[in-house]
Structure formats: structure tokens, C-alpha cells
Protein backbone atom coordinates (compact mmCIF):
# COMPACT_ATOMS: atom_id res chain seq x y z
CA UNK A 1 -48.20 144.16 -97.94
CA UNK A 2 -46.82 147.62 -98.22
CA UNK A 3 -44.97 148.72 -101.26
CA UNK A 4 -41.07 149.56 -100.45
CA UNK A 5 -40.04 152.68 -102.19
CA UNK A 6 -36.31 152.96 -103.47
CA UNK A 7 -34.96 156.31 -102.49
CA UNK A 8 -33.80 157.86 -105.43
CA UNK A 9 -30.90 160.10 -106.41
CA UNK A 10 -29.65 162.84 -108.55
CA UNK A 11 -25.86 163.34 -109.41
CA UNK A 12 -25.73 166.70 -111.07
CA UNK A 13 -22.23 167.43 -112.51
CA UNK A 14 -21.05 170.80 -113.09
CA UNK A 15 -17.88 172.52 -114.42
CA UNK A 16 -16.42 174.04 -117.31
CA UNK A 17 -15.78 172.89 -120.67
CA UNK A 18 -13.03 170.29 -120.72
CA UNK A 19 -12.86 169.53 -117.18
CA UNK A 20 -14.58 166.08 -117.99
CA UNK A 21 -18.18 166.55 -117.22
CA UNK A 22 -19.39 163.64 -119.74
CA UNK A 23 -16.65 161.23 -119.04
CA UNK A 24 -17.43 161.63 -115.23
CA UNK A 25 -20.93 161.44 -115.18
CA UNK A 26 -20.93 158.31 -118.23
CA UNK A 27 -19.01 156.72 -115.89
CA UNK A 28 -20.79 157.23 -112.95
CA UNK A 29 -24.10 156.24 -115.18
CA UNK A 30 -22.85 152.99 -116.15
CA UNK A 31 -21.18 152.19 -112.72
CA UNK A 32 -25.19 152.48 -111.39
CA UNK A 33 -27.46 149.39 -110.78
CA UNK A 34 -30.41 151.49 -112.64
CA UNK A 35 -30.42 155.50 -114.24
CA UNK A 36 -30.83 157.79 -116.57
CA UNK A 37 -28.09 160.00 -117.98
CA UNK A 38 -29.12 163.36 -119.13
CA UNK A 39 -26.77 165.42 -121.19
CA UNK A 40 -27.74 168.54 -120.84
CA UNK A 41 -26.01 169.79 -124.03
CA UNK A 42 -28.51 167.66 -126.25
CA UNK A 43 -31.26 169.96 -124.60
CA UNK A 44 -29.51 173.02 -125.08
CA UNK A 45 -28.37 171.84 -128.97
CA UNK A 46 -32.05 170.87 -130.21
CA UNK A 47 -33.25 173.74 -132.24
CA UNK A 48 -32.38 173.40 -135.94
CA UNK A 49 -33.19 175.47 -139.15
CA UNK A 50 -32.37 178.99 -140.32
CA UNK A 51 -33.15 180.98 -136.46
CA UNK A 52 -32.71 179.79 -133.14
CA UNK A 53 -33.69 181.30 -129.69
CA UNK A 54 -31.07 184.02 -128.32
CA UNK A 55 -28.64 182.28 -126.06
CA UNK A 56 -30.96 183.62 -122.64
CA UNK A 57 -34.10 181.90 -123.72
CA UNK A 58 -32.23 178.63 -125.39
CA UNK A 59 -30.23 178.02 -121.72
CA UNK A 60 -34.23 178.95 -119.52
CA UNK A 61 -35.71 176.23 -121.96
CA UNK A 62 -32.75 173.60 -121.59
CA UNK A 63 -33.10 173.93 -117.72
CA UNK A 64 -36.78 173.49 -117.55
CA UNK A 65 -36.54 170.63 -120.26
CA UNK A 66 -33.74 169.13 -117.78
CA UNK A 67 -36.37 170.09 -115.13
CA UNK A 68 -39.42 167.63 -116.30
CA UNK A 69 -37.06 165.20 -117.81
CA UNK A 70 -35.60 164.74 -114.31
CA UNK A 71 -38.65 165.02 -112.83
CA UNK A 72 -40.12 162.13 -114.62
CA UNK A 73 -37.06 159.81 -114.26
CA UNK A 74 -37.34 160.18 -110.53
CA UNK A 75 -41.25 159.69 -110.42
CA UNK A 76 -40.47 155.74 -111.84
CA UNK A 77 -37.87 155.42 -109.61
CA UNK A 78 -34.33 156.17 -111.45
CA UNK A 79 -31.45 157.70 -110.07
CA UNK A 80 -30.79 160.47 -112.82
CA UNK A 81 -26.74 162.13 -113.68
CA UNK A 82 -27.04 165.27 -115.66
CA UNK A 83 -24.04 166.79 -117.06
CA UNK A 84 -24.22 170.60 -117.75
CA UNK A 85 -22.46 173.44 -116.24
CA UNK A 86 -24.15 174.99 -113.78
CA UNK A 87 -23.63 179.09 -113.54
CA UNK A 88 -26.59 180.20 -111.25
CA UNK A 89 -29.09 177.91 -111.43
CA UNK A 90 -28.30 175.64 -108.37
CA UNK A 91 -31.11 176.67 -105.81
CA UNK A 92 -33.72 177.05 -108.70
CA UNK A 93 -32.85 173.51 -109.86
CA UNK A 94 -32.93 172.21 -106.45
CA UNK A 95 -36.43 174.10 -105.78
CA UNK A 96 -38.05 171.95 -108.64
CA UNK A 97 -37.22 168.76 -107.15
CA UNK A 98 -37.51 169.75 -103.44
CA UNK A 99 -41.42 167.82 -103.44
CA UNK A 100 -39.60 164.94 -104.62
CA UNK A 101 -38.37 162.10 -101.91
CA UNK A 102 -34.97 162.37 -103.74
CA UNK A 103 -31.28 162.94 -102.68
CA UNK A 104 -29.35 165.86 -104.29
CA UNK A 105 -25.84 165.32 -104.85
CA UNK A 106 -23.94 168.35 -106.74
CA UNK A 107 -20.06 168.74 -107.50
CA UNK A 108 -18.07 170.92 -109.18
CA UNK A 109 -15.50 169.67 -111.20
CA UNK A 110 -12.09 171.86 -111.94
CA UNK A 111 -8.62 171.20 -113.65
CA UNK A 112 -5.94 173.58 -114.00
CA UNK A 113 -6.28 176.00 -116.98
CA UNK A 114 -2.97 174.09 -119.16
CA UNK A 115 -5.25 170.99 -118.18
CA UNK A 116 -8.36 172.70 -119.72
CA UNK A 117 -6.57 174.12 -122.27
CA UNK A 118 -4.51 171.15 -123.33
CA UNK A 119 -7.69 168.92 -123.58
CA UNK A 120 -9.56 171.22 -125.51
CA UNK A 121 -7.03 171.65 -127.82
CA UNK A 122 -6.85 167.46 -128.42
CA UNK A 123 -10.63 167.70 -128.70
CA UNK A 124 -9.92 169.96 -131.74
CA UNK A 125 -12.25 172.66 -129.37
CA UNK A 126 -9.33 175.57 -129.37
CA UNK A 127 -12.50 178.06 -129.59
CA UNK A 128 -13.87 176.93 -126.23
CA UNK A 129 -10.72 177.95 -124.56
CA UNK A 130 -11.18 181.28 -123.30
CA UNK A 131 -15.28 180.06 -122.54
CA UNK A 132 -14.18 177.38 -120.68
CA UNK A 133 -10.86 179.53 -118.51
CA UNK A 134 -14.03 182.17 -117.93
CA UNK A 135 -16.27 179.63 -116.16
CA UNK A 136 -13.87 177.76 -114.02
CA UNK A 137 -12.68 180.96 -112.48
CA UNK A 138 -16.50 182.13 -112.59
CA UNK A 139 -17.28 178.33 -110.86
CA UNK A 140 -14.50 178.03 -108.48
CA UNK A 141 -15.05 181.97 -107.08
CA UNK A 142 -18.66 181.43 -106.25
CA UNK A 143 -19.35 181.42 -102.58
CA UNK A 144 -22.75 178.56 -103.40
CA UNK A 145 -19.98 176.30 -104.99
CA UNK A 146 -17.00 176.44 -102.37
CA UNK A 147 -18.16 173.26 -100.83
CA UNK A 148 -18.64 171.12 -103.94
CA UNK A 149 -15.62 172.02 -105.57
CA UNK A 150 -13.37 168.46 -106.76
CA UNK A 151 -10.05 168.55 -107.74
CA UNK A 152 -10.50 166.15 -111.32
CA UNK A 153 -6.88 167.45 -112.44
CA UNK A 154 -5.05 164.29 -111.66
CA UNK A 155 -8.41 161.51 -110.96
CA UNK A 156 -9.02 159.09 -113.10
CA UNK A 157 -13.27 159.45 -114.02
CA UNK A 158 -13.50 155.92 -111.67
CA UNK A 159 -11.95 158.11 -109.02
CA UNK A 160 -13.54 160.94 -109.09
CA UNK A 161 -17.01 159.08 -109.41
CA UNK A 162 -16.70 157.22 -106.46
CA UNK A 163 -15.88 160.10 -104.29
CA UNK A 164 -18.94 161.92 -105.74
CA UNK A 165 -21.09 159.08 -104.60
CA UNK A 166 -19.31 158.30 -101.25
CA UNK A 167 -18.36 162.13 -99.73
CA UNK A 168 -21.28 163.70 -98.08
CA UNK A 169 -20.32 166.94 -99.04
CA UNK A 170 -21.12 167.08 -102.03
CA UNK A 171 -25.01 165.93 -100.77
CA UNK A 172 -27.79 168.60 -100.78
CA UNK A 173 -30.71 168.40 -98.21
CA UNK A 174 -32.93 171.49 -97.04
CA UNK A 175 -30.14 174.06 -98.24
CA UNK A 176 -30.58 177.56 -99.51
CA UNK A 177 -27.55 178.13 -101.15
CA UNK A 178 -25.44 181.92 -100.90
């Protein structure tokens, strides 16, 4: 009797703040048969008291932690969705899974920026504005992300989460990205 692995998958979400990263990839979670949602912000957020690592060293550690975390999930067979933007650390995140019999799936969400803004401001968020207007244009310039680039301006998060699953595009196999 032979033991019949279930191919596993990751979904990582990426795009700037506002753009609905965590409603996205909740919804895709829940919408699984069996995952694990990381939120990469929790990793980034954990340090507490008077001093915390500069911003460099907090955003190395939150990738590695999202890393092993991942890592682990897909070792006892879970498809995994992470939610955190992604600025240059596509093919390094990719690298640290390539031993791993698992499927890659990346996308880049993007609004307009009176979508971004407007949502930010009902979030109460108005300081994340200019942050999050920086990174989409920083996101949706980048040569590695033309491909994976999704329109979530008028989607509603069911939408958008079943393209993600169903459009081969936004799959990753044997790629070294630009």
C-alpha cells in the first residue's frame, strides 16, 4: 500500500496597503478544504517593550519567520495563504520552498489610488496613504510583477479569489524572476 501524497499549495498575496490583501486571502483561506493563513503583519508586529529592531532587520526576520512557518505548514500537508506585501523578496521566497513538492501561486493585487485612498481613510489609516500610493506604483512598475498583477478595484474578494486559484498565470514553477 503506498501512501498518496496531497500536492500542496501556497497562495502568497501581495499589494499595497488598502488594496485588500487580508480580506482576499481570509477569503480564499476559508473557501479551502484544509490551510493555514499566515498574516504576515503579526510577524512583522511581534516585538514589544521600550526598543525594537530598525525597520531592515524587523522586515529580514518577518520573512524568514514567514519562511519556517510556511515551511512547516507544507511539510504536514496544508495549503498555506500569506498576506504581506511583497517589495523584492519574490525569488528569495520562492528559493526557500523550491525543495518542497509545492505549487507557488503569487498575485499582485492593485486598486486605483482614490480606491486606496478612500479605504484607508474609512479604516481611520489616513497616515498609510502616501505608504500605500508609494508601493502600488513601486508594485505595479516592477518588471518580476507584470504578470501577476489583478485588477481588485471593482472584484468582490469571492471574485478575485477564485481567479487567483483558477488563472495559471499567476502559478510559479522553475522561474527566476527579472
Amino acid at each position: 500500500m503506498h501512501d498518496i501524497k496531497k500536492s500542496v499549495a501556497v497562495y502568497l498575496i501581495s499589494g499595497p496597503l488598502g488594496v485588500g490583501k487580508s480580506t482576499v486571502s481570509k477569503t480564499l483561506a476559508n473557501a479551502m478544504n484544509q490551510c493555514a493563513w499566515i498574516e504576515g503583519d503579526l510577524l512583522l508586529h511581534i516585538y514589544r517593550g521600550e526598543t525594537e529592531p530598525p525597520w531592515e532587520e524587523r522586515l529580514r526576520l518577518a520573512w524568514l519567520n514567514i519562511s519556517a512557518v510556511t515551511r512547516n505548514l507544507l511539510r504536514n500537508g496544508l495549503d498555506v495563504v500569506i498576506d504581506f506585501v511583497v517589495e523584492d523578496e519574490l525569488q528569495w521566497f520562492y528559493d526557500q520552498l523550491s525543495d518542497l513538492d509545492a505549487t507557488l501561486h503569487y498575485v499582485v493585487l492593485h486598486a486605483e489610488p482614490d480606491t486606496l485612498t478612500d479605504r484607508l481613510n474609512q479604516r481611520g489609516d489616513v497616515q498609510y496613504i502616501h505608504r500605500s500610493l508609494f508601493l502600488r506604483n513601486k508594485l505595479m512598475a516592477s518588471p518580476t510583477n507584470e504578470r501577476f498583477l489583478l485588477d481588485a478595484d471593482r472584484k468582490r474578494p469571492e471574485e478575485l479569489a477564485e481567479e487567483i486559484v483558477k488563472d495559471a498565470r499567476f502559478r510559479i514553477q522553475g522561474c527566476s524572476f527579472p
